[in-house]
PDB file of N, CA and C in Angstrom:
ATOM      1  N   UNK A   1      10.584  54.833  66.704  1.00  0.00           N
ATOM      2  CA  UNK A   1       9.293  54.859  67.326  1.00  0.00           C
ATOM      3  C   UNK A   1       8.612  53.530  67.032  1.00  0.00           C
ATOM      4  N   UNK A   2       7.874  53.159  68.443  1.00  0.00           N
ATOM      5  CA  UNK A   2       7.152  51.867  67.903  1.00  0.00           C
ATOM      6  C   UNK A   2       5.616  52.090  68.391  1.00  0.00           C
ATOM      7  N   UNK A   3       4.879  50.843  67.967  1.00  0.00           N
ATOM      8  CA  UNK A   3       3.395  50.818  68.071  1.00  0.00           C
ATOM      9  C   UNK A   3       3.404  50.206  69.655  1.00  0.00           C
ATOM     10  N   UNK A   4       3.985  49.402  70.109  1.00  0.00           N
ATOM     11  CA  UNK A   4       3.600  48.495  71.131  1.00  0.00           C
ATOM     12  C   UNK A   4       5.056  48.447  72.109  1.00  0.00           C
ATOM     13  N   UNK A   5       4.645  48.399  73.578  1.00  0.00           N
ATOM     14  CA  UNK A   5       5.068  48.443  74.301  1.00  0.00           C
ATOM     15  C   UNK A   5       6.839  47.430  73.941  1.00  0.00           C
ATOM     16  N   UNK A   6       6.603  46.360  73.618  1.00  0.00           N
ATOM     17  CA  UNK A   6       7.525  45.394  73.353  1.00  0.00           C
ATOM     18  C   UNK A   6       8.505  46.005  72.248  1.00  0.00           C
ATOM     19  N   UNK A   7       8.533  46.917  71.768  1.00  0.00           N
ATOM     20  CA  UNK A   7       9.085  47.510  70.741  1.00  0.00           C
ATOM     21  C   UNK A   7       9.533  46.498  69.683  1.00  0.00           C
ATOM     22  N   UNK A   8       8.083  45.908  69.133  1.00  0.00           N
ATOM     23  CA  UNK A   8       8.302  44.815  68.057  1.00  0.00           C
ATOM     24  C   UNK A   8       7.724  44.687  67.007  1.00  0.00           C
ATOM     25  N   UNK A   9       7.038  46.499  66.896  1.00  0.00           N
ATOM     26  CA  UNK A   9       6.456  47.046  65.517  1.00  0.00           C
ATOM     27  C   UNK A   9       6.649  48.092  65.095  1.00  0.00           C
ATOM     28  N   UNK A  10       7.835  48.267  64.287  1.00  0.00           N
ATOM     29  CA  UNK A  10       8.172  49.489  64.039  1.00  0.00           C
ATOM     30  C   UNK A  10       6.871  50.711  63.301  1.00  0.00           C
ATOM     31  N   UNK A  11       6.747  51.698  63.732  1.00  0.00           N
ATOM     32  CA  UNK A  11       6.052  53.128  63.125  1.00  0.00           C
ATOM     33  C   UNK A  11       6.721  53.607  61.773  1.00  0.00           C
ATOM     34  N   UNK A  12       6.132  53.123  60.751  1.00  0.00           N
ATOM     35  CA  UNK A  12       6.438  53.482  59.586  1.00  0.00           C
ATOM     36  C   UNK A  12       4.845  53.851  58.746  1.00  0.00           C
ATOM     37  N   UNK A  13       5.599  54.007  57.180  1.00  0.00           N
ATOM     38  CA  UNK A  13       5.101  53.637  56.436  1.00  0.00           C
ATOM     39  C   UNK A  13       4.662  52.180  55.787  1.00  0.00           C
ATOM     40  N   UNK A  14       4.498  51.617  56.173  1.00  0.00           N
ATOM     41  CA  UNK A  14       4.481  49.608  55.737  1.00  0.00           C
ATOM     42  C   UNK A  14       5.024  49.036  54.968  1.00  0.00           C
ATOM     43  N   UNK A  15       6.315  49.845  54.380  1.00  0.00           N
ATOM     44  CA  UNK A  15       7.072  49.573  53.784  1.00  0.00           C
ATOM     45  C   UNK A  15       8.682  48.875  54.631  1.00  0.00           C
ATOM     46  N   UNK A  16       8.731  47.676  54.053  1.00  0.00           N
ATOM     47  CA  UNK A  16      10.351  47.189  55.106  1.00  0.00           C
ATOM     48  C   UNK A  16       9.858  46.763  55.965  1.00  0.00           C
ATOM     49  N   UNK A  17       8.778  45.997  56.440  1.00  0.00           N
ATOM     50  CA  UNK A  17       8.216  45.584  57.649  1.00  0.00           C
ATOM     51  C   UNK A  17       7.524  46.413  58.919  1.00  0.00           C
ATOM     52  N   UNK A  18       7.667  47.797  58.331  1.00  0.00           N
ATOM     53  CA  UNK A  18       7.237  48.668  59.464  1.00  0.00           C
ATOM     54  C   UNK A  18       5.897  48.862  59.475  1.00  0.00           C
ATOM     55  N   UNK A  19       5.111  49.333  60.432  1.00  0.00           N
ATOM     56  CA  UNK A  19       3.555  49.175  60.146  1.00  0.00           C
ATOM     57  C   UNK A  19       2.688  50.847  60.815  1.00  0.00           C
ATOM     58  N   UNK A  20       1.845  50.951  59.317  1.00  0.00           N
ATOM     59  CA  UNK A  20       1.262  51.849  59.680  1.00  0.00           C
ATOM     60  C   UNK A  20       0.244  52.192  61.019  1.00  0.00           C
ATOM     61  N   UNK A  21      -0.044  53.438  60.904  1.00  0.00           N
ATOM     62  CA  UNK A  21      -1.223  53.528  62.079  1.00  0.00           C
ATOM     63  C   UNK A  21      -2.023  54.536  61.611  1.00  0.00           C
ATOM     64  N   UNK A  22      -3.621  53.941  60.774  1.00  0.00           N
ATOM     65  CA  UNK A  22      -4.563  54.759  60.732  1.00  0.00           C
ATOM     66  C   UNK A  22      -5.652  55.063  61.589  1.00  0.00           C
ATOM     67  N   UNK A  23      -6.613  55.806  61.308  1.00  0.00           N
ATOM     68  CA  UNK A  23      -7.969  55.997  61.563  1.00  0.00           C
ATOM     69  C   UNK A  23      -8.781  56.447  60.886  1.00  0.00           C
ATOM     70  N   UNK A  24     -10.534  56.820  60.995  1.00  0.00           N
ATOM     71  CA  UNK A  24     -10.926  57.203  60.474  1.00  0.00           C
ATOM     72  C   UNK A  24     -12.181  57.871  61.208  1.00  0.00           C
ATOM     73  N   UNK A  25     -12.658  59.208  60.506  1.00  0.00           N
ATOM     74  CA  UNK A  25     -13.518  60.201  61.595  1.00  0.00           C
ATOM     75  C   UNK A  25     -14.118  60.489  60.800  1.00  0.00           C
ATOM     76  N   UNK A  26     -15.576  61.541  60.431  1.00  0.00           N
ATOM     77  CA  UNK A  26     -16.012  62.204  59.572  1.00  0.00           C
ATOM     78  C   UNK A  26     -15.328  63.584  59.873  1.00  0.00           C
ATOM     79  N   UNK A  27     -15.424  64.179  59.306  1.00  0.00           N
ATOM     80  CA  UNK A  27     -14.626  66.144  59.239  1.00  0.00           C
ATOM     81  C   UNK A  27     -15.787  66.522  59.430  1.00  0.00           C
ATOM     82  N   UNK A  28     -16.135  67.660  60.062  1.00  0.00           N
ATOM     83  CA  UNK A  28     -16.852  68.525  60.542  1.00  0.00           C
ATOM     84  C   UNK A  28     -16.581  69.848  60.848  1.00  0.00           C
ATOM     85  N   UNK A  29     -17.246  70.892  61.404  1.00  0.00           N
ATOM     86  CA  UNK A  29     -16.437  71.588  61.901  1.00  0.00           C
ATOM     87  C   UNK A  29     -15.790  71.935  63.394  1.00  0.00           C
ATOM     88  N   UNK A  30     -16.305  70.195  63.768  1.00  0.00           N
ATOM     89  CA  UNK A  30     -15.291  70.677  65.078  1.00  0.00           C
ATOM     90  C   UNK A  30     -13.816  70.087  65.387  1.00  0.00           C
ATOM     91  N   UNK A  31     -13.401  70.669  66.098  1.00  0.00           N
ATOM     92  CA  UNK A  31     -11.849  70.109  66.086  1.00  0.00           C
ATOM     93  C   UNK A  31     -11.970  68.395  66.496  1.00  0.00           C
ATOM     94  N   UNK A  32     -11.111  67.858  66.496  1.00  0.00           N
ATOM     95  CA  UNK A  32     -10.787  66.289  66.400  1.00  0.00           C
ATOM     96  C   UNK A  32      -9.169  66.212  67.091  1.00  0.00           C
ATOM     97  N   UNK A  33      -9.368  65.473  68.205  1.00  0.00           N
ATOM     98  CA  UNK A  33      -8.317  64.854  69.414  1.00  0.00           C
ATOM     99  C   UNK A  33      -8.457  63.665  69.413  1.00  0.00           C
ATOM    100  N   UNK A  34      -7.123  63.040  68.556  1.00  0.00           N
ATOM    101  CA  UNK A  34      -6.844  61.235  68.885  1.00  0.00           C
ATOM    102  C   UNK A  34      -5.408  61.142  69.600  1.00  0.00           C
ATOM    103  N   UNK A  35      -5.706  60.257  70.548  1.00  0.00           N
ATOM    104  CA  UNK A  35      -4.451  60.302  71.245  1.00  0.00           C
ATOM    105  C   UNK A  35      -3.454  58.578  70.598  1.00  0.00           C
ATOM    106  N   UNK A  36      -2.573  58.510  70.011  1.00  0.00           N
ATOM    107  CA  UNK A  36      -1.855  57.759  69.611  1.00  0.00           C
ATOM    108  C   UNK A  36      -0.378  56.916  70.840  1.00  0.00           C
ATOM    109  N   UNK A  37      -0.408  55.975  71.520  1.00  0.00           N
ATOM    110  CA  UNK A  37       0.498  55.277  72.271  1.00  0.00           C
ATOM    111  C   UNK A  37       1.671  55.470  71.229  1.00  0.00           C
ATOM    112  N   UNK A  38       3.038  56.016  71.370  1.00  0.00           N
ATOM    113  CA  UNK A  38       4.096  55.657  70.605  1.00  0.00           C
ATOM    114  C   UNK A  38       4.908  55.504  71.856  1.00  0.00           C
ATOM    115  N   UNK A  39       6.040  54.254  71.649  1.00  0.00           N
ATOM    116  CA  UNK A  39       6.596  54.039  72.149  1.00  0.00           C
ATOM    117  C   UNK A  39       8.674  53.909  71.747  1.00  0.00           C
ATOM    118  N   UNK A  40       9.067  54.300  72.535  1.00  0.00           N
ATOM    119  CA  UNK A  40      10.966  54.165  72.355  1.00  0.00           C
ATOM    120  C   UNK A  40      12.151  53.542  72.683  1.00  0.00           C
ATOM    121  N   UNK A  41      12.823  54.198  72.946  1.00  0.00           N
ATOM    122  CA  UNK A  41      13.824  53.446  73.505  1.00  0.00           C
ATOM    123  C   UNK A  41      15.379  54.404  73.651  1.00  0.00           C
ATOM    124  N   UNK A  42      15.413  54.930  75.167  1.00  0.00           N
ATOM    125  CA  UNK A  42      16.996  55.565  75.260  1.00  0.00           C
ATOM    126  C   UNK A  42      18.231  55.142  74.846  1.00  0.00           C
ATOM    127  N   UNK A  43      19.090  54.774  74.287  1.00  0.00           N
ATOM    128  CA  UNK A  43      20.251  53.807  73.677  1.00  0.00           C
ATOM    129  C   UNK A  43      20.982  54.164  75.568  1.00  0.00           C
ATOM    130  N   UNK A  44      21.452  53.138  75.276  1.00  0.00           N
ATOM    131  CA  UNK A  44      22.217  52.950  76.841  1.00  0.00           C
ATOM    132  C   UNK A  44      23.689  53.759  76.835  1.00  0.00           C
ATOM    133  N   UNK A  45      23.810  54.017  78.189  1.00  0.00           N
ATOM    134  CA  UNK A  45      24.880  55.135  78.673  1.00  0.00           C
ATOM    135  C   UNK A  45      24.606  56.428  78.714  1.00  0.00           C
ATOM    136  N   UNK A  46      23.437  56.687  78.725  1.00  0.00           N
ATOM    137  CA  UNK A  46      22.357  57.858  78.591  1.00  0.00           C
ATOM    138  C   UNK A  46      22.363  58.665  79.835  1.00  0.00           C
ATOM    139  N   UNK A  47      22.222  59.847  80.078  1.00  0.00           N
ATOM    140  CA  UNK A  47      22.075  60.772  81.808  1.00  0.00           C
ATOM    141  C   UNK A  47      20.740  60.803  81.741  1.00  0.00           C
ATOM    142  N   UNK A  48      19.888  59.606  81.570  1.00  0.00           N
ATOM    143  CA  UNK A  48      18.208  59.736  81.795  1.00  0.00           C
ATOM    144  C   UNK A  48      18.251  59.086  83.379  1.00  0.00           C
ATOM    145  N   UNK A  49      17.052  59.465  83.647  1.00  0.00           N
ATOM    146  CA  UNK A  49      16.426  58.081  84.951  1.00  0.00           C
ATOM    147  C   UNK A  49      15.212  57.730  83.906  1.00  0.00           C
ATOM    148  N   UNK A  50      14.861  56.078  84.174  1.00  0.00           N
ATOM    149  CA  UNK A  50      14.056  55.557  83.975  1.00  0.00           C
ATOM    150  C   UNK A  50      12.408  56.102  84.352  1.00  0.00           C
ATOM    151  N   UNK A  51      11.595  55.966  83.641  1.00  0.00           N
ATOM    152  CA  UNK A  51      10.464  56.194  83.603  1.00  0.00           C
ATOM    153  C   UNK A  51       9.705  56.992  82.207  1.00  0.00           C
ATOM    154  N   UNK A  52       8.105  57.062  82.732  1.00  0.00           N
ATOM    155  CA  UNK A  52       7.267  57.509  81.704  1.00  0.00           C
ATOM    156  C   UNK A  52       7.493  59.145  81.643  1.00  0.00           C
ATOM    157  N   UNK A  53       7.810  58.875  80.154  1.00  0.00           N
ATOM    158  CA  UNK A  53       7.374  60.649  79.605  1.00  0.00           C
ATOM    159  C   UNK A  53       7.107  60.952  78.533  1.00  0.00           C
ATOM    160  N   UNK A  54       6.553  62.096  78.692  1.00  0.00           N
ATOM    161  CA  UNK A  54       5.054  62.755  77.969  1.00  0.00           C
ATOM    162  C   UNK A  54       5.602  63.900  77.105  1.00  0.00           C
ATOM    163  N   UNK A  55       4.822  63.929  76.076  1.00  0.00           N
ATOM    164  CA  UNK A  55       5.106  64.959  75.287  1.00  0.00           C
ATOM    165  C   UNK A  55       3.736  65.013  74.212  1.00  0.00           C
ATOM    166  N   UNK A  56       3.466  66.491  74.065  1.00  0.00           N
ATOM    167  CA  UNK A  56       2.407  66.512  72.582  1.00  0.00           C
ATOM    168  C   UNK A  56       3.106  66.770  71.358  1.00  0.00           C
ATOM    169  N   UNK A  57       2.179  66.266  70.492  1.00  0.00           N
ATOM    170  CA  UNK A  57       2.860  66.716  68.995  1.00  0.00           C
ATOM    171  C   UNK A  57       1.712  67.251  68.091  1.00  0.00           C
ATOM    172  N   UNK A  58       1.516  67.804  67.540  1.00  0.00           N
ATOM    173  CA  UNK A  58       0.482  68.452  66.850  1.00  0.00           C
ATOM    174  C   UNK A  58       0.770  68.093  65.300  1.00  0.00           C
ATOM    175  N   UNK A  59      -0.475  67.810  64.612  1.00  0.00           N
ATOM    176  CA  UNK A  59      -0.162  66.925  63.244  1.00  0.00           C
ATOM    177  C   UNK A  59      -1.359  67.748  62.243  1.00  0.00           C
ATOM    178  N   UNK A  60      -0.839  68.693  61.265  1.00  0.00           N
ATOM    179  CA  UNK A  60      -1.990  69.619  60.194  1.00  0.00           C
ATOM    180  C   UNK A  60      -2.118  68.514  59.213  1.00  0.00           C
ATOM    181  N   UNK A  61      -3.313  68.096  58.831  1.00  0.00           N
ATOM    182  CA  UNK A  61      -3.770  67.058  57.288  1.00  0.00           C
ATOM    183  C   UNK A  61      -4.430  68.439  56.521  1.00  0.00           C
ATOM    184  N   UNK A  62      -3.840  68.698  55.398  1.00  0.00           N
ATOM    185  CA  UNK A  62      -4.141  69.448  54.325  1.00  0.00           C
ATOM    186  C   UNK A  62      -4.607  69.046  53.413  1.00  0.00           C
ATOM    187  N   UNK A  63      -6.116  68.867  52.674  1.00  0.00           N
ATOM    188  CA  UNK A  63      -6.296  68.046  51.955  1.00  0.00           C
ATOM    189  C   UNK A  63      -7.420  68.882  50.814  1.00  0.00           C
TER     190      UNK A  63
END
């Protein structure tokens, strides 16, 4: 997974050159929707067709 279209920042921890992705909100009690760009890459010889696709992921912070 990467940050940027060019796939030339890896989604890590910032450890090994990879680079995080924070934010910051106050907590309240209402729910909170950030939408995050991640970007990939099919390895070739793949039965895909080219193009954009979508998917949600849902993320619990327990704190």
């Amino acid at each position: 997974m990467y940050t940027d279209s060019a796939r030339s920042s890896i989604w890590g921890d910032g450890s090994a050159g990879t680079q995080t992705v924070s934010d910051g909100y106050l907590l309240g009690l209402l729910t909170v929707t950030r939408h995050y760009p991640v970007y990939g890459r099919i390895p070739a010889d793949q039965n895909v067709s080219p193009g954009v696709y979508l998917d949600t992921i849902f993320v619990t912070v327990l704190y």
